[in-house]
Protein backbone atom coordinates (compact mmCIF):
# COMPACT_ATOMS: atom_id res chain seq x y z
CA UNK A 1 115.83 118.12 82.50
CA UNK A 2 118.06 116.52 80.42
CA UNK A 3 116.40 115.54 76.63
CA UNK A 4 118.00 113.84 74.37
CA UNK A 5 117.09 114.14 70.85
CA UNK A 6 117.51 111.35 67.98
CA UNK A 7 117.73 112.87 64.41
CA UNK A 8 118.74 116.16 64.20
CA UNK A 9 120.31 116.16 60.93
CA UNK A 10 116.35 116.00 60.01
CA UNK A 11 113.62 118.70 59.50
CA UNK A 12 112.37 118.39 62.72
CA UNK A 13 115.80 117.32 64.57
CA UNK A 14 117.41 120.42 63.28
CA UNK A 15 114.08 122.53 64.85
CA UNK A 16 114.05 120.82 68.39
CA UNK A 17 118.07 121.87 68.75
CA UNK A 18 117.21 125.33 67.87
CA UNK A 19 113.83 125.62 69.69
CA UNK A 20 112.61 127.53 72.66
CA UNK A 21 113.46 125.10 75.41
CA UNK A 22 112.67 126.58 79.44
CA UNK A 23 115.98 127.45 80.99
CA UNK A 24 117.91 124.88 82.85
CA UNK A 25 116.87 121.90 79.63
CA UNK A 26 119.90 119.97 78.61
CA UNK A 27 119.89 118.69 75.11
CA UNK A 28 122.11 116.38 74.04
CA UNK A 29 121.37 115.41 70.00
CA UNK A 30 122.46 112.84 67.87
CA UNK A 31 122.34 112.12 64.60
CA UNK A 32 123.88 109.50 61.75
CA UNK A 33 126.52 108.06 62.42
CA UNK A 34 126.34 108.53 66.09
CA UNK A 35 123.08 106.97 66.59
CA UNK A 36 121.54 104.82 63.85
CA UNK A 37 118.26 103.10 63.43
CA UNK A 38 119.36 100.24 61.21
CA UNK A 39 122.39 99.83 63.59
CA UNK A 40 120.17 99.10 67.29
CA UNK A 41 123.10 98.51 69.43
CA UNK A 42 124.14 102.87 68.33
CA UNK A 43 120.59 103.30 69.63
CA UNK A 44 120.99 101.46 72.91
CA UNK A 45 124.39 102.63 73.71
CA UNK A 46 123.00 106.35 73.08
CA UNK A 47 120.15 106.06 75.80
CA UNK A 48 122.80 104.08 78.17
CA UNK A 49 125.62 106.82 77.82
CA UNK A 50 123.89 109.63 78.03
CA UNK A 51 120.98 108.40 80.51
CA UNK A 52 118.19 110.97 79.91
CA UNK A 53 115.51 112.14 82.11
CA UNK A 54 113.52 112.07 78.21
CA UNK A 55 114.07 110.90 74.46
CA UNK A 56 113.10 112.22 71.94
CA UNK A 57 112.90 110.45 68.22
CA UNK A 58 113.18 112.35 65.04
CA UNK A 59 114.37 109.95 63.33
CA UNK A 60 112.86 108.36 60.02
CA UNK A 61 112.98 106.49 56.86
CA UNK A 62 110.92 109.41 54.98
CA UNK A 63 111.68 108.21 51.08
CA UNK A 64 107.73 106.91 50.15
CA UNK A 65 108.22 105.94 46.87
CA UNK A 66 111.56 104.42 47.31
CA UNK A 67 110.40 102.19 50.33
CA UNK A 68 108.32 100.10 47.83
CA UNK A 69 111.06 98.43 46.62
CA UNK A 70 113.21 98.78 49.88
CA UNK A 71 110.74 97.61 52.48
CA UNK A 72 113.51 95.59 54.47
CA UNK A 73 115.25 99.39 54.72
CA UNK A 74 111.83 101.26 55.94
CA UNK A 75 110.74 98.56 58.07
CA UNK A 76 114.79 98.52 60.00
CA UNK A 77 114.19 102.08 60.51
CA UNK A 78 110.80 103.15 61.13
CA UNK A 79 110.09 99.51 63.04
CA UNK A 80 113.33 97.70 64.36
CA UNK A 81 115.17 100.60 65.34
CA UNK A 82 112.06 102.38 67.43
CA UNK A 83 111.13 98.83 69.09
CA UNK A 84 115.26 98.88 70.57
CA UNK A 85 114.54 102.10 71.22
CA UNK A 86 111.28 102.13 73.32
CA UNK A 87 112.70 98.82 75.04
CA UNK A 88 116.34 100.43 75.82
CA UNK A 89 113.83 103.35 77.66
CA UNK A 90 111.91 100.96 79.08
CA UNK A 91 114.87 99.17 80.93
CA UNK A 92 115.87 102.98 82.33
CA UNK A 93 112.72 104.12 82.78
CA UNK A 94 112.87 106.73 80.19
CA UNK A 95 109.93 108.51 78.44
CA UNK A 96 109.79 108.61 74.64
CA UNK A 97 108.18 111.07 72.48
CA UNK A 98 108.36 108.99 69.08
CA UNK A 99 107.34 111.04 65.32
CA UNK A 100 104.92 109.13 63.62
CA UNK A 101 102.62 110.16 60.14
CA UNK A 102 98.85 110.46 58.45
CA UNK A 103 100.32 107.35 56.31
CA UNK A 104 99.17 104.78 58.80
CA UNK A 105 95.75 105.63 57.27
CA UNK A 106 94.33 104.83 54.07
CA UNK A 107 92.52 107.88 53.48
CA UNK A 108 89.08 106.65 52.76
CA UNK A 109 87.34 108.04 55.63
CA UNK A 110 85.42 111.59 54.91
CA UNK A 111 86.17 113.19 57.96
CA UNK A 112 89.81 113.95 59.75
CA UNK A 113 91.08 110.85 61.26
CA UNK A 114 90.89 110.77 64.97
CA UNK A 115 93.92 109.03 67.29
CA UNK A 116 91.20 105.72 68.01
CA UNK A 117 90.84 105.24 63.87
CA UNK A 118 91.70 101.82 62.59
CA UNK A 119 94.61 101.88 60.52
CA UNK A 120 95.26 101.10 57.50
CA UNK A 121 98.52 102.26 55.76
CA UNK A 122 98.69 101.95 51.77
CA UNK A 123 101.69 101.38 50.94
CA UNK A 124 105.18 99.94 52.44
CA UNK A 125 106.49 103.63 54.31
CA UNK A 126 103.00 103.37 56.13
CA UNK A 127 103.45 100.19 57.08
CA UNK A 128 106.63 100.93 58.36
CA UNK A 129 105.83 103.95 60.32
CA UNK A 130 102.62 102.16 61.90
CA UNK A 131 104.70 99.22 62.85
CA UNK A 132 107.05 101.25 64.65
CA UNK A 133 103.86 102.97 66.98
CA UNK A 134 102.90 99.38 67.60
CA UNK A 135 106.20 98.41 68.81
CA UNK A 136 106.59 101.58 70.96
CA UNK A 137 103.29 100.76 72.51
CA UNK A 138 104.23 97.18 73.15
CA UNK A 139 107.45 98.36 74.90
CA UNK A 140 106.88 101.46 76.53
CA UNK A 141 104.14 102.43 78.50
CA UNK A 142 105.70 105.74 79.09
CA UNK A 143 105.47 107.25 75.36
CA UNK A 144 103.41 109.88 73.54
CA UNK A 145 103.17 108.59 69.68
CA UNK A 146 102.81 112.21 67.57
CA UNK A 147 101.45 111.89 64.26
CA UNK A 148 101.73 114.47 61.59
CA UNK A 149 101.42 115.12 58.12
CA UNK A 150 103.05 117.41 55.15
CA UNK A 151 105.93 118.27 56.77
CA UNK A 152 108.14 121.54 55.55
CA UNK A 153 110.92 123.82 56.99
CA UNK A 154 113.64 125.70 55.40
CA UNK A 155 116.08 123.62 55.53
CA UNK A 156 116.62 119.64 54.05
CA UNK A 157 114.25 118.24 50.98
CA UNK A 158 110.82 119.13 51.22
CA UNK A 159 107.54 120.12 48.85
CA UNK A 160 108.24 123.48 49.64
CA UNK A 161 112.07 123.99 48.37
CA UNK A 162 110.92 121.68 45.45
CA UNK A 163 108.13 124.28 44.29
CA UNK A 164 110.51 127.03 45.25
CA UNK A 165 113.04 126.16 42.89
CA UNK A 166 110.47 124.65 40.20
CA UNK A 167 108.75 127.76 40.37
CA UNK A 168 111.81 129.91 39.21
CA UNK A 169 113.22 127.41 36.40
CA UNK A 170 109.75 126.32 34.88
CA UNK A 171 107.50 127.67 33.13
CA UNK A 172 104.30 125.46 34.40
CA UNK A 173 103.48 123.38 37.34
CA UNK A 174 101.12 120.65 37.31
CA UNK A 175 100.25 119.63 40.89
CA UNK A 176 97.53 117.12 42.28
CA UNK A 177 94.67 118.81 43.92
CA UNK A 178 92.68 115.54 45.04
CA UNK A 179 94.87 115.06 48.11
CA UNK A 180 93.73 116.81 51.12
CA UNK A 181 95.94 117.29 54.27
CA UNK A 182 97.07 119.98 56.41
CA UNK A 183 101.42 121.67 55.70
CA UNK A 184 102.82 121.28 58.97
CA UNK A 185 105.90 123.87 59.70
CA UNK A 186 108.89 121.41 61.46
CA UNK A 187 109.65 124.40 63.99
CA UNK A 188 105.67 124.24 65.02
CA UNK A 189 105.86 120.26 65.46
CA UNK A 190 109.15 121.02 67.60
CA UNK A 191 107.13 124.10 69.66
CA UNK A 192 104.77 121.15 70.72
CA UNK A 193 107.07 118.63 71.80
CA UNK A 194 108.72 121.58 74.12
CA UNK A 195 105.26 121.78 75.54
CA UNK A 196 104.99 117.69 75.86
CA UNK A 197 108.24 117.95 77.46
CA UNK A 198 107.50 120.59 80.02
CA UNK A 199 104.11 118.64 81.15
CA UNK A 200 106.32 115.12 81.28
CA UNK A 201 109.26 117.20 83.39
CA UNK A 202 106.32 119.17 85.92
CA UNK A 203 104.95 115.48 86.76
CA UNK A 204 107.99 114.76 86.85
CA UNK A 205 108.59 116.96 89.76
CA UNK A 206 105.17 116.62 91.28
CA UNK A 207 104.46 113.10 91.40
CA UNK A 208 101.34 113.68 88.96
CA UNK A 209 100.29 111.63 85.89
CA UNK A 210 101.51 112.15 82.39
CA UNK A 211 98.88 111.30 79.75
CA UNK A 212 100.75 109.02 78.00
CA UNK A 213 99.60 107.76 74.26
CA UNK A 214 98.48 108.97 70.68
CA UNK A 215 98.35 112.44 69.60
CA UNK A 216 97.57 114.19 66.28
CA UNK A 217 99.40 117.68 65.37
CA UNK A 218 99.21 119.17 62.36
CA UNK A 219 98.97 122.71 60.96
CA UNK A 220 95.25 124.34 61.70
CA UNK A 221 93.44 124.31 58.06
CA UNK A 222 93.47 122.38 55.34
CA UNK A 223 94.21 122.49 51.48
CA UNK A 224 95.51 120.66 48.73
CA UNK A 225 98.91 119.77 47.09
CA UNK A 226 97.72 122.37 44.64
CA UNK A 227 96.58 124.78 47.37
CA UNK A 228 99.73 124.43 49.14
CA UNK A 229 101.70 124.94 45.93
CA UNK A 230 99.60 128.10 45.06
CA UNK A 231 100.48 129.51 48.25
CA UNK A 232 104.02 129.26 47.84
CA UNK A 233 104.13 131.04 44.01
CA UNK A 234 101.68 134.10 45.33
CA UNK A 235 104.53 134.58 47.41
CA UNK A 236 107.22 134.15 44.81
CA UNK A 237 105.61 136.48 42.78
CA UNK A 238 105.69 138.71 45.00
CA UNK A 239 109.20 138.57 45.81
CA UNK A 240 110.55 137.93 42.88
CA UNK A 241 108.00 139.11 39.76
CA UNK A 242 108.42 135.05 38.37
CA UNK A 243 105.25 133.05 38.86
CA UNK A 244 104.91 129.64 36.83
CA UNK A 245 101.34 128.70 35.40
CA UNK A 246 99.70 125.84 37.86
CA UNK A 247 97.72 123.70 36.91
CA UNK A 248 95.65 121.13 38.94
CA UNK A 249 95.62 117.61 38.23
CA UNK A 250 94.39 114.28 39.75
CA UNK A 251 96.34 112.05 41.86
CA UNK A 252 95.34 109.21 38.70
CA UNK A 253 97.36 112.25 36.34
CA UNK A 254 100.51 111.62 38.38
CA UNK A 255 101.23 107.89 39.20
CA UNK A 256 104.04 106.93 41.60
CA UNK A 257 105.35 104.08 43.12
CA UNK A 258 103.76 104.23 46.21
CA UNK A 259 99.86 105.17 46.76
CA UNK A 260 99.53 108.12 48.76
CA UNK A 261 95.48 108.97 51.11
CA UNK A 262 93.25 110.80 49.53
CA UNK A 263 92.33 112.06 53.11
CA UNK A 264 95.31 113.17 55.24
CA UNK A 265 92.92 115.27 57.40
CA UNK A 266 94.16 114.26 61.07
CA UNK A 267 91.39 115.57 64.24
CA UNK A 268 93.92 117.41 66.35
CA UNK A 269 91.01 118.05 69.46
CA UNK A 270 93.05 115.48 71.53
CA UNK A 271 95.96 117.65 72.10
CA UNK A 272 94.47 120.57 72.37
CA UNK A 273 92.44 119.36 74.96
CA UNK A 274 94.58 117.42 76.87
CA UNK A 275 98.13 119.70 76.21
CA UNK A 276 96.67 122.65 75.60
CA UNK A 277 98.61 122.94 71.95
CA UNK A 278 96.97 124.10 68.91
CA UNK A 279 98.83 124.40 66.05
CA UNK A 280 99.06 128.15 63.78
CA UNK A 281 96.97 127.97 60.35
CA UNK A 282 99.41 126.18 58.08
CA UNK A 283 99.16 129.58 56.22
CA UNK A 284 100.89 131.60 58.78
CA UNK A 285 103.38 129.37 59.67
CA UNK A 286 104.23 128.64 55.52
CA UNK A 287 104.56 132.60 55.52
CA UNK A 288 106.87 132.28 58.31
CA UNK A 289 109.26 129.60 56.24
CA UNK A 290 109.03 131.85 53.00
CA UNK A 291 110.25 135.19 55.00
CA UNK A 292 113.24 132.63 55.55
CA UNK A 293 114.11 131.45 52.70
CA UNK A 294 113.27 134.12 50.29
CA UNK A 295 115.45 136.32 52.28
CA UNK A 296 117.88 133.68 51.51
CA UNK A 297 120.27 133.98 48.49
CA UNK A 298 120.73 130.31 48.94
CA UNK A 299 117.49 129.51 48.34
């Protein structure tokens, strides 16, 4: 089978190329300048040159904040550039596996957000991002949609390195603990489009049915900004003796640009029940990034 994989200067790009893929999987992956969203006819000629049996996009305006006042940038990205996409797969009768985020909801509802909850992003990167799963739907029948949330690896900009390196030059960390979500590892998001893949490439073979759509994956458990920032300094301290004081604070306490959900909670029974693929507790799989990069001098 023959994947090829948009993104992989990203978090989860970088994961995919180094994942556990069955023997015999081509990957061919791509990243800026080769194939850019904001430049379509790069993201046509990709799927034309390299005619894939799958695609896979990890590709993403990420900045939240900064998309506020650069909506035209998000939206060319996160919309435009996944709508050539999903119609340059649709003309070759390629499957897409397309990222998508907890952003497309506001965050009001109590409970985890299933796949069949309206949306209702907040701000202008939400927007973006659920305008880009409405385009792939309108293009594509042949797509799964994978939203996550709180994504971290040891590598590129994340909450993680930022706490990492706060935590050894400050003194005190104030962090909001009124967002709830769930820290998703990149290399566990990548472990579960290898098992997407490998159900899309066995129908494949067998003439069965894919169940194409809308999946949630995130990391199993839940927690706070705070929470998830705690976890990170237990284990500096005990790797390094240095351990800032954290304090929690209110998402009013820290105002940004761009409104982030209260509730980032996604219901991730769909694809366990339909792939099979349950996620480790985002505690594990944090411990597993740590080992990394506190072995790391770099870090």
């Amino acid at each position: 089978m023959k994947i090829l994989i948009l993104g992989t200067s990203g978090q989860v790009g970088t994961e995919l190329m180094r994942a556990a893929w069955p023997k015999g999987t081509e990957l061919v992956g791509l990243a800026r300048p080769d194939v850019d969203m904001a430049r379509p006819e790069t993201v046509e000629a990709a799927v034309a040159a390299h005619a894939p049996d799958l695609v896979v996009n990890a590709t993403a305006y990420t900045a939240v904040d900064k998309a506020e006042g650069d909506r035209e940038a998000a939206l060319a990205v996160n919309r435009d550039g996944p709508a050539r996409l999903a119609a340059a797969c649709a003309a070759c009768g390629v499957p897409l596996v397309h990222i998508s985020t907890d952003y497309v909801f506001d965050g009001t509802k109590p409970a985890p957000y299933t796949e069949d909850d309206p949306v209702a992003p907040l701000g202008a990167y939400g927007a973006s991002k659920e305008a880009g799963e409405a385009a792939v739907r309108a293009a594509l029948p042949q797509h799964v949609i994978l939203r996550t949330s709180w994504v971290y690896a040891a590598h590129g900009a994340n909450f993680v390195k930022t706490m990492l390196r706060f935590g050894r030059e400050r003194e005190e960390m104030r962090v909001v603990a009124d967002q709830h979500g769930a820290p998703t590892a990149a290399s566990d998001i990548a472990a579960a489009i290898v098992a997407i893949a490998g159900r899309i490439s066995a129908a494949r073979d067998t003439g069965s049915d894919v169940p194409w759509g809308t999946y949630h994956f995130t990391g199993t458990g839940e927690t706070t900004w705070h929470g998830f920032a705690e976890r990170v300094f237990q284990r500096l301290e005990a790797a390094t003796g240095r351990r800032p004081r954290l304090l929690a604070i209110t998402t009013a306490d820290y105002p940004t640009p761009a409104r982030r959900p209260a509730n980032s909670r996604l219901d991730c029974a769909r694809i366990r029940a339909v792939f099979g693929i349950e996620a480790p507790r985002w505690e594990d799989s944090l411990d597993r990034v740590l080992d990394e990069l506190l072995s790391s001098p770099a870090s």
